[in-house]
Protein backbone atom coordinates (compact mmCIF):
# COMPACT_ATOMS: atom_id res chain seq x y z
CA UNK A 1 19.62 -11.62 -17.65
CA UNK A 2 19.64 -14.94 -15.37
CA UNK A 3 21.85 -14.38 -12.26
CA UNK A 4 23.25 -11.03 -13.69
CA UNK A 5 20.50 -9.60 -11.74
CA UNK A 6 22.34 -10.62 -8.51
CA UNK A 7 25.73 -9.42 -9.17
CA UNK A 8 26.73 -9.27 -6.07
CA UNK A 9 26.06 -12.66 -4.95
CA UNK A 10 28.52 -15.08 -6.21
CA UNK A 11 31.14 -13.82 -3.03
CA UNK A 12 28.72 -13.68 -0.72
CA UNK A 13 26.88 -17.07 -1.28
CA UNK A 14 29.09 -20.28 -1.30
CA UNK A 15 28.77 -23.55 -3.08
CA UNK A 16 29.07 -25.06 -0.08
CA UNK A 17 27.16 -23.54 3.33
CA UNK A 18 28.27 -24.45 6.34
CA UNK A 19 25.61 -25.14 9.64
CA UNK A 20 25.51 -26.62 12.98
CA UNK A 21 23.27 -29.30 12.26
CA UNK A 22 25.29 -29.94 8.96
CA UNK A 23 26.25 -28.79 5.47
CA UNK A 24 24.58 -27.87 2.21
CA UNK A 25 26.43 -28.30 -1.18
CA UNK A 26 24.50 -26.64 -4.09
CA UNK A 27 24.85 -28.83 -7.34
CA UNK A 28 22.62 -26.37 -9.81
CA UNK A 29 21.42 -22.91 -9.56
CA UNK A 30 18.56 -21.48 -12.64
CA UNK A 31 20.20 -20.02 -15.40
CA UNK A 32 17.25 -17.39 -16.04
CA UNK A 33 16.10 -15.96 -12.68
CA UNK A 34 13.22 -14.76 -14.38
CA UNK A 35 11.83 -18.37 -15.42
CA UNK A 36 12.18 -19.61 -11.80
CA UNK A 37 13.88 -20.29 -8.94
CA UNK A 38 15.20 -24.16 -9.13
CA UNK A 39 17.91 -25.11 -7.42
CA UNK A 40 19.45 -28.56 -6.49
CA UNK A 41 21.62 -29.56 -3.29
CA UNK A 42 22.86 -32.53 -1.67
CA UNK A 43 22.23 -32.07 2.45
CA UNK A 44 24.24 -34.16 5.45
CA UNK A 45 23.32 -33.75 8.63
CA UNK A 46 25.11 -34.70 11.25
CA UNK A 47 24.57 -37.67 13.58
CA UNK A 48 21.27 -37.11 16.18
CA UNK A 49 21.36 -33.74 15.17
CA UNK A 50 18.04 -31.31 14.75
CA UNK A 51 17.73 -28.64 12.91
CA UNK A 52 15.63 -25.63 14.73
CA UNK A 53 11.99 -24.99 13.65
CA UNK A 54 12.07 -22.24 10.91
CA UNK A 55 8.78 -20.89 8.84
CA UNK A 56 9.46 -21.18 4.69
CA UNK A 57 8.46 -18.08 3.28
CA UNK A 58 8.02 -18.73 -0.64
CA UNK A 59 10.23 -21.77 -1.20
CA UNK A 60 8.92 -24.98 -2.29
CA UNK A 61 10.58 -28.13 -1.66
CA UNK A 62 10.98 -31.72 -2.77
CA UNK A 63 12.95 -34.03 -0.91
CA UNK A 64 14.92 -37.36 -1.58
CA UNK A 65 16.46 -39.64 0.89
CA UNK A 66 20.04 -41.28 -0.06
CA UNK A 67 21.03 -42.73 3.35
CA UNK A 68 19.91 -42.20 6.74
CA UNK A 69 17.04 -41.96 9.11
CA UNK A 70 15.23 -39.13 11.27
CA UNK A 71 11.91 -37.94 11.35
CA UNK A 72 10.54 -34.11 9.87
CA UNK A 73 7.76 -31.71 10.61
CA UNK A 74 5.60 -30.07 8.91
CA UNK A 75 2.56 -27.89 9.78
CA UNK A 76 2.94 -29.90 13.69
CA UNK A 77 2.97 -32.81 12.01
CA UNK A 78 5.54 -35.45 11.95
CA UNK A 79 6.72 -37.62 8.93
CA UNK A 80 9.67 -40.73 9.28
CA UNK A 81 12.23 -39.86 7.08
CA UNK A 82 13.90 -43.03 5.40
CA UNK A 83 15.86 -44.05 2.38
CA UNK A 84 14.57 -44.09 -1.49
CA UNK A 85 11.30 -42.00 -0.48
CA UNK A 86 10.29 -38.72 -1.82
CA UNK A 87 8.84 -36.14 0.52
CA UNK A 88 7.37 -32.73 -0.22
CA UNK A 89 6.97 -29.56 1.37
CA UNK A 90 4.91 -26.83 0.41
CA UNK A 91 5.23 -23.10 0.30
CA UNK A 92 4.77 -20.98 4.14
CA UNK A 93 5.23 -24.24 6.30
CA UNK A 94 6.40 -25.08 9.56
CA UNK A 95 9.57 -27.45 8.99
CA UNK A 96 12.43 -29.00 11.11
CA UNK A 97 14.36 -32.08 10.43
CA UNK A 98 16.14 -34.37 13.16
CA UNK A 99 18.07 -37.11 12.48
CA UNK A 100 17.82 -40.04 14.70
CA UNK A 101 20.55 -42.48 14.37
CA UNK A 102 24.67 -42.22 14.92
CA UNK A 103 24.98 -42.06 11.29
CA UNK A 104 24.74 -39.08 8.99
CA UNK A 105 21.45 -38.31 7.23
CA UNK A 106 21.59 -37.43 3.59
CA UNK A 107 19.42 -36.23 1.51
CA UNK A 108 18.90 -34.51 -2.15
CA UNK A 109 16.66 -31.46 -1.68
CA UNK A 110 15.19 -29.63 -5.13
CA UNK A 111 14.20 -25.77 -4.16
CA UNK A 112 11.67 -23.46 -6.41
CA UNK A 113 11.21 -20.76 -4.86
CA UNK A 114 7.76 -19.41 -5.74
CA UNK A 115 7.42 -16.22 -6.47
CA UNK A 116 4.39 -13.74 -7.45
CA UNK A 117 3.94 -13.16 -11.17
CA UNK A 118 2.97 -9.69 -10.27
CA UNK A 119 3.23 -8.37 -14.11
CA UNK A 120 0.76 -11.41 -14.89
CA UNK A 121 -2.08 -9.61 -13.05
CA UNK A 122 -1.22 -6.05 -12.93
CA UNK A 123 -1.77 -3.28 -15.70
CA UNK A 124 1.71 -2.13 -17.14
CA UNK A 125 2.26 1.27 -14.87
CA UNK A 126 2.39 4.24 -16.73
CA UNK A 127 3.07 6.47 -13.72
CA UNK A 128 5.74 8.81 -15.04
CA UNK A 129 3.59 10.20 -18.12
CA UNK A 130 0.69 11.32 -15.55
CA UNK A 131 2.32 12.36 -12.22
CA UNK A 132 5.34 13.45 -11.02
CA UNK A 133 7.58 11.76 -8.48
CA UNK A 134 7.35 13.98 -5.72
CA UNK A 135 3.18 13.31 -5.66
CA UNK A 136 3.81 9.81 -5.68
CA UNK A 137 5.85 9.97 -2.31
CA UNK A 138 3.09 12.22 -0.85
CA UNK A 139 0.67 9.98 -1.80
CA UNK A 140 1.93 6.04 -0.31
CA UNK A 141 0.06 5.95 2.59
CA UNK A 142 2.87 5.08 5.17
CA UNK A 143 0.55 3.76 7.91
CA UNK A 144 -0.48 1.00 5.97
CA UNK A 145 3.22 0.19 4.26
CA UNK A 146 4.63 0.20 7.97
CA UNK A 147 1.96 -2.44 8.92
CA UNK A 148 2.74 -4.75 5.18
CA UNK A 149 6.83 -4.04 6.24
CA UNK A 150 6.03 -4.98 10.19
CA UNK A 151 4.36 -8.48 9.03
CA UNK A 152 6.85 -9.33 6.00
CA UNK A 153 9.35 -8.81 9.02
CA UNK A 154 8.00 -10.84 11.32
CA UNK A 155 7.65 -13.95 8.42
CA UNK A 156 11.01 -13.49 7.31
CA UNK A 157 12.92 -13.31 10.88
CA UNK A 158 14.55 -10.80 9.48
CA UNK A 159 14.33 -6.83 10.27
CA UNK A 160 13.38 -4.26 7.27
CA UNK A 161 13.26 -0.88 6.53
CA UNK A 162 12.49 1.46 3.53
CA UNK A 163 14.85 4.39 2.52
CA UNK A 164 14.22 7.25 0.07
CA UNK A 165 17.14 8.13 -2.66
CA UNK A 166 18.84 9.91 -0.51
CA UNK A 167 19.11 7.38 2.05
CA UNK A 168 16.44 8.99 4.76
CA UNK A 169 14.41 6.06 6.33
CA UNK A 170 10.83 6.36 5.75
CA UNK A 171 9.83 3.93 7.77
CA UNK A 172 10.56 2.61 11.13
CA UNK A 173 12.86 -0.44 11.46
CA UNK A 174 11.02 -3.38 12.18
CA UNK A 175 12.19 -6.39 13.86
CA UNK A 176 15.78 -5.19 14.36
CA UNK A 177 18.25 -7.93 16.00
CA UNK A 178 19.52 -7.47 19.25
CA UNK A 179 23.13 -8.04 18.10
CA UNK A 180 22.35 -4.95 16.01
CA UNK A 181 20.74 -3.00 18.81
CA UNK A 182 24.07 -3.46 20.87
CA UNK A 183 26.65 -3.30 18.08
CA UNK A 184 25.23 0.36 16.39
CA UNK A 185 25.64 2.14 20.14
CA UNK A 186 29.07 2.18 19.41
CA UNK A 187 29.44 1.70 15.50
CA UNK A 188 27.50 4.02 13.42
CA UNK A 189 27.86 2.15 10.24
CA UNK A 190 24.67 0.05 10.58
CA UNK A 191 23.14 0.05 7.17
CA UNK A 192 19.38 -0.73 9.22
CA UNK A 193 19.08 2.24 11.12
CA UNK A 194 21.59 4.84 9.80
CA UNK A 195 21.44 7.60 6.97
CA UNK A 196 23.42 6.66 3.98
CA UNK A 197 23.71 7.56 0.49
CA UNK A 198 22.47 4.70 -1.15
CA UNK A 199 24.15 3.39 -4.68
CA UNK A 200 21.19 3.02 -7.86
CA UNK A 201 20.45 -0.54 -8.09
CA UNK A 202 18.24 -1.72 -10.73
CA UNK A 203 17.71 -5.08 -9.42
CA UNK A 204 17.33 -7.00 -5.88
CA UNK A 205 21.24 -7.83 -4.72
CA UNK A 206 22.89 -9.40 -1.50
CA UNK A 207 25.28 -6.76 -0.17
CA UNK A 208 27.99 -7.47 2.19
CA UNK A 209 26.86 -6.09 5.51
CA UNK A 210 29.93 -6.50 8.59
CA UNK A 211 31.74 -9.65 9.95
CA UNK A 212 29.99 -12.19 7.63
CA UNK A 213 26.86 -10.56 7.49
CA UNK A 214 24.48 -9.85 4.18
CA UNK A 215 21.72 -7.49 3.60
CA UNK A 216 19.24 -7.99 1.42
CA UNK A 217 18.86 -4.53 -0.80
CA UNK A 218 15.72 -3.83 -3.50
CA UNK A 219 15.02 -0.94 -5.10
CA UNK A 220 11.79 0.60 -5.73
CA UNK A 221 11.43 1.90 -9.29
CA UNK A 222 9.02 4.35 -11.02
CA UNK A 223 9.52 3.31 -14.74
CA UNK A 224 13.37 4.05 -15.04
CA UNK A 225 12.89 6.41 -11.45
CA UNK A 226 14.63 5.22 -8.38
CA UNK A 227 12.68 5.87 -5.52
CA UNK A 228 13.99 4.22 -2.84
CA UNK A 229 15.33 0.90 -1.45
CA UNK A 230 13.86 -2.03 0.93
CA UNK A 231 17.15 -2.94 3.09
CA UNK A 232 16.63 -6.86 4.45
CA UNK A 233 18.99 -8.74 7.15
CA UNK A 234 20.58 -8.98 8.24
CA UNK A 235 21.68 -12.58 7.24
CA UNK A 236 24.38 -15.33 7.56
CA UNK A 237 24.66 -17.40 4.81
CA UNK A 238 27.86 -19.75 6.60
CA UNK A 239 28.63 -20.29 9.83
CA UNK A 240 30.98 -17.15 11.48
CA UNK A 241 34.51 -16.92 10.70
CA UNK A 242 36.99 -17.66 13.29
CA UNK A 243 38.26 -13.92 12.56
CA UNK A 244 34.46 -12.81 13.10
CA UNK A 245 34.47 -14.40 16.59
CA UNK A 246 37.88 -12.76 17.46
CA UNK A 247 36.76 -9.47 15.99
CA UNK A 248 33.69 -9.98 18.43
CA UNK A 249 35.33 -10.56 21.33
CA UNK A 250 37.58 -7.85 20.93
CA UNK A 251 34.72 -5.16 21.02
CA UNK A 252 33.48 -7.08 24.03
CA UNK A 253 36.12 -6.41 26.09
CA UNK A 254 36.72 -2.92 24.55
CA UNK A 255 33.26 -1.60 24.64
CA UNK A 256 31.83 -3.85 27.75
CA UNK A 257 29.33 -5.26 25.34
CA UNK A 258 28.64 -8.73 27.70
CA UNK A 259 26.05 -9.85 24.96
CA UNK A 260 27.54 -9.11 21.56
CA UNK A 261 28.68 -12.48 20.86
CA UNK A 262 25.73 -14.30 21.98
CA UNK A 263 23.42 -12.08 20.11
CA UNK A 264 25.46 -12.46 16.94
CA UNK A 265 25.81 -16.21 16.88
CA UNK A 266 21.09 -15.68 17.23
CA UNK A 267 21.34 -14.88 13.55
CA UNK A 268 19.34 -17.14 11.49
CA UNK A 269 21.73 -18.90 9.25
CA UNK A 270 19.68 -19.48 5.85
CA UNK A 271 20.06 -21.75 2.83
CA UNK A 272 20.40 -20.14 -0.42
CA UNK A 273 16.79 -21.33 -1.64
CA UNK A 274 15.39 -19.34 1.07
CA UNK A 275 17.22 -16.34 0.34
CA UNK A 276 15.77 -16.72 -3.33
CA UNK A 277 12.17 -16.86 -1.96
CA UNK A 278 12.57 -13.68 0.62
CA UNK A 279 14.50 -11.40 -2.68
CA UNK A 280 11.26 -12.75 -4.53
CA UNK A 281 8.96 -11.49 -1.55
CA UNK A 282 10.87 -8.18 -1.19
CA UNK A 283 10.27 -7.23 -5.11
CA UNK A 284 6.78 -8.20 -4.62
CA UNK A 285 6.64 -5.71 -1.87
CA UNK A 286 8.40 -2.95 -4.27
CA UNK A 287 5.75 -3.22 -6.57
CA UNK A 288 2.87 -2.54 -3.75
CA UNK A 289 4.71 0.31 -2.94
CA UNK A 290 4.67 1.98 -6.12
CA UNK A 291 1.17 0.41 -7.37
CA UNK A 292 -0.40 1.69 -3.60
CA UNK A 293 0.99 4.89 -4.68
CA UNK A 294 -0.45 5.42 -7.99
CA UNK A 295 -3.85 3.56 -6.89
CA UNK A 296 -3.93 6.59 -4.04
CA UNK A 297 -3.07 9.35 -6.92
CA UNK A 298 -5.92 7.92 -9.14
CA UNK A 299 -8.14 8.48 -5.93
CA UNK A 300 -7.15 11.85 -5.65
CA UNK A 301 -7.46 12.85 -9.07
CA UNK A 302 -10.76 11.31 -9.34
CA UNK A 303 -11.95 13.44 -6.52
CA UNK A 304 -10.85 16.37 -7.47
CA UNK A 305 -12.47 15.60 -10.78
CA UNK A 306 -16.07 14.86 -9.18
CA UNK A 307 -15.56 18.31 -7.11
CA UNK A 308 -15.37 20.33 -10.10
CA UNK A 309 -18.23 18.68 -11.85
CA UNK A 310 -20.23 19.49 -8.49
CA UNK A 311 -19.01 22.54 -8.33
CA UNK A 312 -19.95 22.96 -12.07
CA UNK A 313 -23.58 21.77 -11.99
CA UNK A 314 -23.84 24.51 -8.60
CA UNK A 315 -22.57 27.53 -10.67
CA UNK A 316 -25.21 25.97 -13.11
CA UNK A 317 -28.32 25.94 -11.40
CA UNK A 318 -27.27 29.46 -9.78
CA UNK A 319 -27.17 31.18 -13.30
CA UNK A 320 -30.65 29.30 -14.43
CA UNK A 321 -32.32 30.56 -11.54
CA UNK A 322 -30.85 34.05 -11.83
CA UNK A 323 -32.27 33.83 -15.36
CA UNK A 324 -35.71 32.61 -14.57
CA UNK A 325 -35.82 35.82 -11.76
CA UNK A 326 -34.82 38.41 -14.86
CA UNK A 327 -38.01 37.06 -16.60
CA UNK A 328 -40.39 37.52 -14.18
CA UNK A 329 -38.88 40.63 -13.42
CA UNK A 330 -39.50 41.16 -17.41
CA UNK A 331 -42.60 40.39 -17.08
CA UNK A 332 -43.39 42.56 -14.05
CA UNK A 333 -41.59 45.28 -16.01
CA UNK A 334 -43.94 44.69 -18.69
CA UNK A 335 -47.32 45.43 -16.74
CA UNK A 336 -46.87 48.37 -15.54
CA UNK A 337 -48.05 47.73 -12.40
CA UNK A 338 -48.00 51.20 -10.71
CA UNK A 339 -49.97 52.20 -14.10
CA UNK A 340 -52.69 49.54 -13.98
CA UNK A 341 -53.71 50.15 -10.51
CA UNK A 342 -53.68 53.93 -10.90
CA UNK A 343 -55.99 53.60 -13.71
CA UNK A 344 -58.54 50.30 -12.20
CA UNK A 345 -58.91 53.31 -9.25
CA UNK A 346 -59.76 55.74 -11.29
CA UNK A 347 -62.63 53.23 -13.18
CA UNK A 348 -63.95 52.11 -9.46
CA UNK A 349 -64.47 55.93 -8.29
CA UNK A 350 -66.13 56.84 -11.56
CA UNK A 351 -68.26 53.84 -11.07
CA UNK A 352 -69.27 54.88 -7.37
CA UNK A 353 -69.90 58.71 -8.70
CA UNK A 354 -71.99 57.76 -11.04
CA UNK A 355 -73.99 55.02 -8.64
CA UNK A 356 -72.88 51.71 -10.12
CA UNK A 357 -72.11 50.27 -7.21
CA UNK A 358 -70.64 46.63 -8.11
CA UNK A 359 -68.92 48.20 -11.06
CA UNK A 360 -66.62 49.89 -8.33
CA UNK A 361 -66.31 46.98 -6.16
CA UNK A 362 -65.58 44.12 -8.89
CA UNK A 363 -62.55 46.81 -10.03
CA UNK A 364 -61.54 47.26 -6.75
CA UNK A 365 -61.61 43.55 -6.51
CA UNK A 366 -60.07 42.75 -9.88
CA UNK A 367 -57.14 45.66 -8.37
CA UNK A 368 -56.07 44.09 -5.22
CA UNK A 369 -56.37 40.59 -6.72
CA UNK A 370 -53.76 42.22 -9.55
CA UNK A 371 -51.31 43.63 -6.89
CA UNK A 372 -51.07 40.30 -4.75
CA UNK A 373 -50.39 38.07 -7.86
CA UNK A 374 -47.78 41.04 -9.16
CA UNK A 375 -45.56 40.30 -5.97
CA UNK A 376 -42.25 38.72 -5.90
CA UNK A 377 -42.64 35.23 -5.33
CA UNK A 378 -40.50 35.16 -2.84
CA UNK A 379 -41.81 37.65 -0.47
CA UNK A 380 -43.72 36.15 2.55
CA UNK A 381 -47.66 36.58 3.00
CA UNK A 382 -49.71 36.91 6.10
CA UNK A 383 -52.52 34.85 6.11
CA UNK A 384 -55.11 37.77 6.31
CA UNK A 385 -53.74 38.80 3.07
CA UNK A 386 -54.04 35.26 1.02
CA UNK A 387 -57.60 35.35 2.47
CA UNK A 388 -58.58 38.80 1.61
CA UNK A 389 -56.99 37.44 -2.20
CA UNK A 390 -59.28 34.35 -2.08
CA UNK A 391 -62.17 36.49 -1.44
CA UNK A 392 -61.64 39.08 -4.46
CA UNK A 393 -61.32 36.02 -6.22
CA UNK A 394 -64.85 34.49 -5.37
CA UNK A 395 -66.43 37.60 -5.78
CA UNK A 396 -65.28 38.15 -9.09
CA UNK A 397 -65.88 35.16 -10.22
CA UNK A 398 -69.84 35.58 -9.00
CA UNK A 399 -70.29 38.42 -11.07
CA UNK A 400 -68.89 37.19 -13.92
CA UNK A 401 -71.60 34.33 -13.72
């Protein structure tokens, strides 16, 4: 694909970009986006000029001195910058560069931006063959994915929000620039904070945003399904237009906005490299989204599954023990109990009538001890009764030896 997948780009990113503290002229860009992220530029910075402290996100850096001297940070640490040496600087550092003489400061600087093989490590998703969309939305806990947007926001100095398909924000804007906070009181055309149909992008692409401005847009994909969009900037990628800064004052003086300008010229004016690294970080982000999503589903379904297998081994138990209470009730059936006590009376008064005394009172015995064990199990006894039981018992048991 190589830098198909940014179609959008080439008019929005110049060879050359233009900054206070200097310029930066790109001599290479990577022919395969996919393979990585290295670029090639020649910097000049101005004489006793110093750039601002800014965080890298994912780019990488190697740096090569062709004329000059100044001094750089990294990490709060400071490092002389001076010609024919090599300097690197590593992913998610602290940087600034000043430069210390009257003369320019030049400098070759190699970007990679880094990204996160996230296919490397994660299972191939097979989402849309086991749930449907509309479950996946309901499922993306929103909570957490405000907190992931709020902190990729706050490293990228940029603000960021998530739409749906239809362009309804999910999420709360984070970070959202004060030129932006003045500007959409009056214009309603802020892609940040607005409803808006959004266009089906396949891959991450730098949109034209107003008066020199770029967005950032990715999409968030389901297999071939588009879900949504992360919306990032916004951005300067040059210095403002002269027509920008009459356009600017203009409003000022037609809406009363005292701060416009000033806010606008706050924008963080990036290099290309870095813009590489945050598109890198934002597709990363698209594929939490979706992979939070189906994790949560999977979480659901496996709880609904270990419900119904309780729920199974209840209804289980419930039809063994109505089971085991038809057998004894079999069994019951099978004594005859009203008939066996009738007849063990009978046997005790003949006994008595005809004077064999303990003949009557072992069947009498032997009949009550019958009629207690015949019970329902679970009927309650009183005491008295289990003793009077015990008792038969004994007393059978000594005549029989």
């Amino acid at each position: 694909m190589g830098l198909e997948r940014y179609k959008n780009i080439n008019s929005l990113r110049p060879i050359k970009q233009y900054f206070e503290w200097g310029t930066v002229k790109w001599l290479h860009e990577p022919e395969d986006a996919d393979m990585g992220k290295l670029m090639v530029a020649h910097v000049h910075f101005l004489p006793n000029v110093e750039q601002n402290k800014h965080l890298h996100t994912g780019d990488e850096q190697i740096m090569y001195i062709l004329s000059g001297k100044g001094i750089q940070m990294v990490d709060g640490i400071e490092y002389p910058l001076s010609y024919g040496k090599i300097y690197h600087i590593p992913p998610y550092a602290e940087h600034y560069v000043k430069n210390l003489t009257d003369k320019p400061l030049e400098m070759i600087i190699v970007y990679n931006a880094n990204s996160i093989r996230y296919k490397e490590f994660m299972p191939p998703i097979e989402f849309p063959k086991k749930y449907d969309i509309d479950n996946l939305k309901n499922a993306i806990d929103l909570v957490a994915l405000q907190r992931v947007q709020d902190k990729s926001s706050q490293a990228f100095h940029m603000s960021i929000v998530i739409k749906n398909e239809k362009g309804e924000i999910i999420t709360e804007p984070s970070n959202v620039s004060e030129f932006c906070k003045i500007r959409c009181e009056y214009n309603k055309n802020c892609q940040l904070r607005n409803r808006e149909r959004i266009d089906f992008i396949r891959e991450t692409q730098v949109k034209s945003c107003c008066l020199d401005l770029a967005t950032v847009h990715t999409p968030i994909l389901v297999g071939d399904t588009y879900v949504g969009n992360i919306i990032c900037g916004p951005v300067l990628l040059n210095e403002p237009s002269e027509k920008t800064i009459r356009i600017l004052k203009k409003e000022m003086q037609t809406y009363g906005c005292k701060n416009l300008l000033e806010s606008y010229l706050n924008i963080r004016v990036i290099t290309k490299g870095r813009l590489y690294a945050i598109m890198e970080s934002l597709g990363t982000m698209s594929n939490f989204i979706v992979e939070s999503g189906v994790n949560n589903l999977g979480q659901q379904d496996l709880h609904q599954k270990t419900i119904q297998i309780l729920e199974e081994q209840r209804k289980q138990m419930e039809l063994e023990k109505a089971l085991n209470a038809m057998k004894i009730e079999v069994l019951q059936a099978q004594l005859s109990p009203h008939f066996l006590f009738n007849t063990l009376g009978v046997i005790g008064e003949l006994a008595y009538i005809k004077g064999a005394k303990e003949a009557a009172e072992t069947t009498f015995a032997l009949s009550n001890l019958l009629r207690q064990t015949l019970k329902r199990v679970e009927d309650m006894v009183k005491v008295r009764q289990e003793v009077n039981y015990i008792k038969d018992y004994l007393f059978i048991q000594k005549k029989r030896f």
